[in-house]
C-alpha atoms as a PDB file:
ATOM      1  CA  UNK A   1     222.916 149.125 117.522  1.00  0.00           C
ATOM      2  CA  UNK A   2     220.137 148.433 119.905  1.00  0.00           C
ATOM      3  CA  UNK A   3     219.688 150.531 122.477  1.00  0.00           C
ATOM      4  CA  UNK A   4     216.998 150.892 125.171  1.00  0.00           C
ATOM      5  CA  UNK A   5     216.560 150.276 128.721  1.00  0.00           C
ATOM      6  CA  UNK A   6     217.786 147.174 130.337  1.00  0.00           C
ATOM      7  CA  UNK A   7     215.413 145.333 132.594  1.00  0.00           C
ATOM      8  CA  UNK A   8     217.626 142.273 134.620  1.00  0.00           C
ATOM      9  CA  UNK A   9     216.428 139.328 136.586  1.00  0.00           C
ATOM     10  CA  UNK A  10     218.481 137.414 138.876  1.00  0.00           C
ATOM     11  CA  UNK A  11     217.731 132.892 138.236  1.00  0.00           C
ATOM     12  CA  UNK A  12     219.308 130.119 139.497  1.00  0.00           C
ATOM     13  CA  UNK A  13     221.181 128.210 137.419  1.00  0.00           C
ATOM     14  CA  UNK A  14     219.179 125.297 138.048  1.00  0.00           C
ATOM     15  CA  UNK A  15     215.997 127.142 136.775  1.00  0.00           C
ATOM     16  CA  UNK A  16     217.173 129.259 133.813  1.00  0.00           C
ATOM     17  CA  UNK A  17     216.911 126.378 131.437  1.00  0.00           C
ATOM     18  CA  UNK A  18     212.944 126.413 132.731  1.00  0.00           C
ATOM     19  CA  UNK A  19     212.476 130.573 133.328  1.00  0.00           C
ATOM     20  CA  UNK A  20     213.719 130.630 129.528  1.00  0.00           C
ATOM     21  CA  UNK A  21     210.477 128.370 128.217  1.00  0.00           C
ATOM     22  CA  UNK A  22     207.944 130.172 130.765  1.00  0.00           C
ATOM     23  CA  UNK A  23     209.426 133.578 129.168  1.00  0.00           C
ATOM     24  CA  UNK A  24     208.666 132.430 125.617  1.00  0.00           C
ATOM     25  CA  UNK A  25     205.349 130.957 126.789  1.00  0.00           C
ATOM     26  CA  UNK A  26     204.054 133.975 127.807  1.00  0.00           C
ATOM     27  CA  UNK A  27     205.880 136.078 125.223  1.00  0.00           C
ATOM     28  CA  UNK A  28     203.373 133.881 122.819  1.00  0.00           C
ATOM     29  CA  UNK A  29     200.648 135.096 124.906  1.00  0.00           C
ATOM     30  CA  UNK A  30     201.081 138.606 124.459  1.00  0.00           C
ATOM     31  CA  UNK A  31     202.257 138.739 121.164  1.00  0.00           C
ATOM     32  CA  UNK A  32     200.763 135.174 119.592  1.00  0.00           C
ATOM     33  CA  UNK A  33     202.455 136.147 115.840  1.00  0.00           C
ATOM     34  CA  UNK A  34     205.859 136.802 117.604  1.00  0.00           C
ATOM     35  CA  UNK A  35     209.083 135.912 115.772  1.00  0.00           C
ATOM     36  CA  UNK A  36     212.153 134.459 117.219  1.00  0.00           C
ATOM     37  CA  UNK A  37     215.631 135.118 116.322  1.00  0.00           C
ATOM     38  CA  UNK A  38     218.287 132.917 118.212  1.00  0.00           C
ATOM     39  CA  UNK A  39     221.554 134.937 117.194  1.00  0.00           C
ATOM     40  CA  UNK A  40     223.062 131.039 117.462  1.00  0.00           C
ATOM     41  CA  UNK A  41     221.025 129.352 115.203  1.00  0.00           C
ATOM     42  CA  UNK A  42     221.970 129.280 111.624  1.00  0.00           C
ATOM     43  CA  UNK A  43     218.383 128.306 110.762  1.00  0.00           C
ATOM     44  CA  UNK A  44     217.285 132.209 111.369  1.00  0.00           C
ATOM     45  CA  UNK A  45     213.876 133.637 112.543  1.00  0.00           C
ATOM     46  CA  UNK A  46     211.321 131.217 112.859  1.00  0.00           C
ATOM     47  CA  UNK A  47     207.574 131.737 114.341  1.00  0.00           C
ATOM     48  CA  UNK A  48     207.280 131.393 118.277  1.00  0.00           C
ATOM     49  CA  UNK A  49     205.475 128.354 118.123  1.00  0.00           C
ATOM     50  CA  UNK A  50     208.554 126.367 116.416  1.00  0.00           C
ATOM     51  CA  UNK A  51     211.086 126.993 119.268  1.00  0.00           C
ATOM     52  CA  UNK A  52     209.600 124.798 121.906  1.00  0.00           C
ATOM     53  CA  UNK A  53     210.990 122.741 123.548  1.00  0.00           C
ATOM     54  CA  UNK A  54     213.050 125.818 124.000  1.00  0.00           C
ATOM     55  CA  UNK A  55     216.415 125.094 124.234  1.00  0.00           C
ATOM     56  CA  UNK A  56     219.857 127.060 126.100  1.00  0.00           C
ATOM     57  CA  UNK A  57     220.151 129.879 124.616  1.00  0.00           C
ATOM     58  CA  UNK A  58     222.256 132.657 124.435  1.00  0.00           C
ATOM     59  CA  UNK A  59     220.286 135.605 123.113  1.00  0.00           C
ATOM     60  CA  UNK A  60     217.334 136.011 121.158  1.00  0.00           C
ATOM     61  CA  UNK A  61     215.433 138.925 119.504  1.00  0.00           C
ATOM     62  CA  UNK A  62     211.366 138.311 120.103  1.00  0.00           C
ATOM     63  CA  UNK A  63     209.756 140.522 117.403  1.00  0.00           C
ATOM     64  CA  UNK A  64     205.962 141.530 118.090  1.00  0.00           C
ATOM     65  CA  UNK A  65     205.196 139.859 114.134  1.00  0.00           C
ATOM     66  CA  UNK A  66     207.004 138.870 110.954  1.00  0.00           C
ATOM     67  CA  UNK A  67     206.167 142.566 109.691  1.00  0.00           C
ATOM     68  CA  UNK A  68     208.284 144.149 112.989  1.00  0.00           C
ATOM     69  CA  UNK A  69     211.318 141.619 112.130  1.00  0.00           C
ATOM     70  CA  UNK A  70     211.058 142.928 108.622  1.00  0.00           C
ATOM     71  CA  UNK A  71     211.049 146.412 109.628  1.00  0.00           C
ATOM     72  CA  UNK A  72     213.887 146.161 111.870  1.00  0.00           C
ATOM     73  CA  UNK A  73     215.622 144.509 109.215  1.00  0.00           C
ATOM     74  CA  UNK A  74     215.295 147.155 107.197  1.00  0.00           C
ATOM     75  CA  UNK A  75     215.561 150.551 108.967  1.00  0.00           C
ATOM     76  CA  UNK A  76     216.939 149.359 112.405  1.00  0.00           C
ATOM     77  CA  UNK A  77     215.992 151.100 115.675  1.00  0.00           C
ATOM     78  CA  UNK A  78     213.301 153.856 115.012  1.00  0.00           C
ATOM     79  CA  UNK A  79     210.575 155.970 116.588  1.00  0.00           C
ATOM     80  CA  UNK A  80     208.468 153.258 114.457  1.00  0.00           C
ATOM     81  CA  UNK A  81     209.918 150.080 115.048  1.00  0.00           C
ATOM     82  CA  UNK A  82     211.671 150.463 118.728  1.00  0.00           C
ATOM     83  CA  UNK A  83     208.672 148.973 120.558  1.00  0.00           C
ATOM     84  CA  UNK A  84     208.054 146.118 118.450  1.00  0.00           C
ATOM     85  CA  UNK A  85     211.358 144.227 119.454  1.00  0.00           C
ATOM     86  CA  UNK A  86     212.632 142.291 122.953  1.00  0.00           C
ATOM     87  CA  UNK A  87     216.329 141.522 123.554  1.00  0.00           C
ATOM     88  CA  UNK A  88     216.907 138.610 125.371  1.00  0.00           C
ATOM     89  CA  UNK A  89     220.052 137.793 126.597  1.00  0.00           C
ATOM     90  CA  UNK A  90     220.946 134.572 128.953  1.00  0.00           C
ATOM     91  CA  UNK A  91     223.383 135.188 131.055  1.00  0.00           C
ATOM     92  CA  UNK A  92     225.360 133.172 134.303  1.00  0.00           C
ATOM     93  CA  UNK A  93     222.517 133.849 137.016  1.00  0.00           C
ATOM     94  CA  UNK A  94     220.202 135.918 135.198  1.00  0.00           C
ATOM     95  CA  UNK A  95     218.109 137.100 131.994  1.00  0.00           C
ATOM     96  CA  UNK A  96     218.603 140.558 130.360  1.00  0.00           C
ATOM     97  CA  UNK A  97     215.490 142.114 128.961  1.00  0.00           C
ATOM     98  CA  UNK A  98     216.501 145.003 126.477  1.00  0.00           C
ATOM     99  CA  UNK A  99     213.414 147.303 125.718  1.00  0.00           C
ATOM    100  CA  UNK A 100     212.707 150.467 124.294  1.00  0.00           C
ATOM    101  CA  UNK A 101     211.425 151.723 127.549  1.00  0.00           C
ATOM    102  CA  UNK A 102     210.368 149.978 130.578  1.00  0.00           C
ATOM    103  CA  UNK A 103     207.333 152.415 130.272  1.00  0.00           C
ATOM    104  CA  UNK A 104     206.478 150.972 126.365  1.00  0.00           C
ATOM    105  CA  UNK A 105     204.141 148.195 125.432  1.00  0.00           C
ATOM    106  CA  UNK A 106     207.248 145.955 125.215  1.00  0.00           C
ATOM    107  CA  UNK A 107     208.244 146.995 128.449  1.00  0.00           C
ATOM    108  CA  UNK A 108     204.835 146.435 130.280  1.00  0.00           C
ATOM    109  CA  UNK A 109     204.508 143.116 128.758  1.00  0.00           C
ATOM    110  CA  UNK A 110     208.394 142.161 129.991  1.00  0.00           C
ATOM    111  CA  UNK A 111     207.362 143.546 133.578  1.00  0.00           C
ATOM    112  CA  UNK A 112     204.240 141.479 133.151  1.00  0.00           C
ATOM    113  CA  UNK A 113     206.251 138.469 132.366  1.00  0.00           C
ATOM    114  CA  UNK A 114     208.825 138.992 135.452  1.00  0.00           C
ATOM    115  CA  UNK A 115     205.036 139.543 137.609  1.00  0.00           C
ATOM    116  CA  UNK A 116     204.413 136.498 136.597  1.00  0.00           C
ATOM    117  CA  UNK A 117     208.069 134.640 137.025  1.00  0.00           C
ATOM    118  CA  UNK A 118     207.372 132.672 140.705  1.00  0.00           C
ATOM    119  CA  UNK A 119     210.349 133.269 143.473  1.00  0.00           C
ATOM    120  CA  UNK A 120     212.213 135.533 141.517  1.00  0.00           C
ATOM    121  CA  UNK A 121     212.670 138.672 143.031  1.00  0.00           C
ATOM    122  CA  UNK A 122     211.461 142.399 141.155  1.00  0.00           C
ATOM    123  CA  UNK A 123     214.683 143.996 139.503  1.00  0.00           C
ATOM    124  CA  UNK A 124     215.606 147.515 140.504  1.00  0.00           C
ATOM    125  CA  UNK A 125     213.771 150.459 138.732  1.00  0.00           C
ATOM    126  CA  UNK A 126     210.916 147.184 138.353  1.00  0.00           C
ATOM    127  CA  UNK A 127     207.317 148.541 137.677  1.00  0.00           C
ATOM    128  CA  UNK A 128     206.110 145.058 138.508  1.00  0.00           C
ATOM    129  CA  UNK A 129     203.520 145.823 141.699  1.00  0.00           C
ATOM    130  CA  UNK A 130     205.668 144.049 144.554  1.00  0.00           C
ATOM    131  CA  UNK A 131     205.457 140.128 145.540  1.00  0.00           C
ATOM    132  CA  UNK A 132     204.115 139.286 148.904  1.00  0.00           C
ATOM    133  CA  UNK A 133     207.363 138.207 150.878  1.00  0.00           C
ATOM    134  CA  UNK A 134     205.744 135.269 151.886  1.00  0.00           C
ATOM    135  CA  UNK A 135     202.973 132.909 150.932  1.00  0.00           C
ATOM    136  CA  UNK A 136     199.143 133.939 151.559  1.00  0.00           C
ATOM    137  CA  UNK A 137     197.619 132.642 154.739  1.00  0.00           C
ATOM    138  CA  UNK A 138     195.309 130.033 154.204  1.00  0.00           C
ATOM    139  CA  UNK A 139     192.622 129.029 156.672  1.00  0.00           C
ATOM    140  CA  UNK A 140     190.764 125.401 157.389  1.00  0.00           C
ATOM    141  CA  UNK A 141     187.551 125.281 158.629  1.00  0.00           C
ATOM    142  CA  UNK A 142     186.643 122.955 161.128  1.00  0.00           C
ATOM    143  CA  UNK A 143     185.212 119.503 159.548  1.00  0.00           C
ATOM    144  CA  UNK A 144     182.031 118.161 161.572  1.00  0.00           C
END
C-alpha cells in the first residue's frame, strides 16, 4: 500500500494530454535516471527517456533510478525507500501527485514541477511560492 500525502492539481481536459508530457519532462530533469511504471502497460518499467511521446495515461509510478524501483519492489514503502517514488494518477480534470511528504525531496521537486505548470492554479496546503494573478507589466520605450 502506498501511502503519503496527496498533492492535486486541477487541468483542463483539453491540456492534460500536454500537462502529462511537461510533468515527465521535468520529472527527467530532476531525476535524469528516473524509471517509469505505467500500471497499463504490459511492457513494465522502462527508463524516462522511452515514454515520450507520452501518451494518456492512467497512473504511473516515477522512481528516482532503477535501484529505487528495485527497492520498492522488494521491501515496499520504508523509511528508506518512501522518498524515492512519485504516484501519478490522471484523473477527469486533474493530476494526483502521491508523495511521501510534501516537505521530502520528492515533494519539493512535485511542488517545483506544479511552480513551473503555466495557468494552473497552486493546490491547497501548496508550498509552491504563489503565481502573480496576472501577467508582469511590461514597458516600451519611446523609439526616436
Amino acid at each position: 500500500m502506498i501511502g503519503g500525502e496527496d498533492i492535486r492539481v486541477a487541468v483542463a481536459p483539453e491540456e492534460s494530454e500536454d500537462v502529462r508530457g511537461f510533468v515527465l519532462l521535468l520529472l527527467r530533469a530532476g531525476w535524469p535516471a528516473a524509471v517509469v511504471d505505467d500500471l497499463d502497460d504490459p511492457r513494465g518499467p522502462r527508463c524516462i527517456d522511452e515514454v515520450f511521446p507520452v501518451h494518456a495515461f492512467r497512473e504511473v509510478l516515477v522512481y528516482r533510478d532503477d535501484a529505487s524501483r528495485r527497492a520498492w519492489d522488494e521491501h515496499g514503502a520504508t523509511a528508506e525507500t518512501n522518498d524515492s517514488m512519485i504516484h501519478i494518477l490522471s484523473e477527469a480534470g486533474g493530476l494526483t501527485f502521491v508523495v511521501d511528504a510534501r516537505n521530502s525531496m520528492a515533494g519539493v521537486l512535485v511542488e517545483e514541477i506544479i511552480g513551473a505548470l503555466p495557468f494552473i492554479p497552486r493546490p491547497q496546503g501548496s508550498l509552491a511560492p504563489p503565481r502573480n494573478s496576472k501577467p508582469p507589466e511590461t514597458s516600451h520605450a519611446p523609439t526616436n
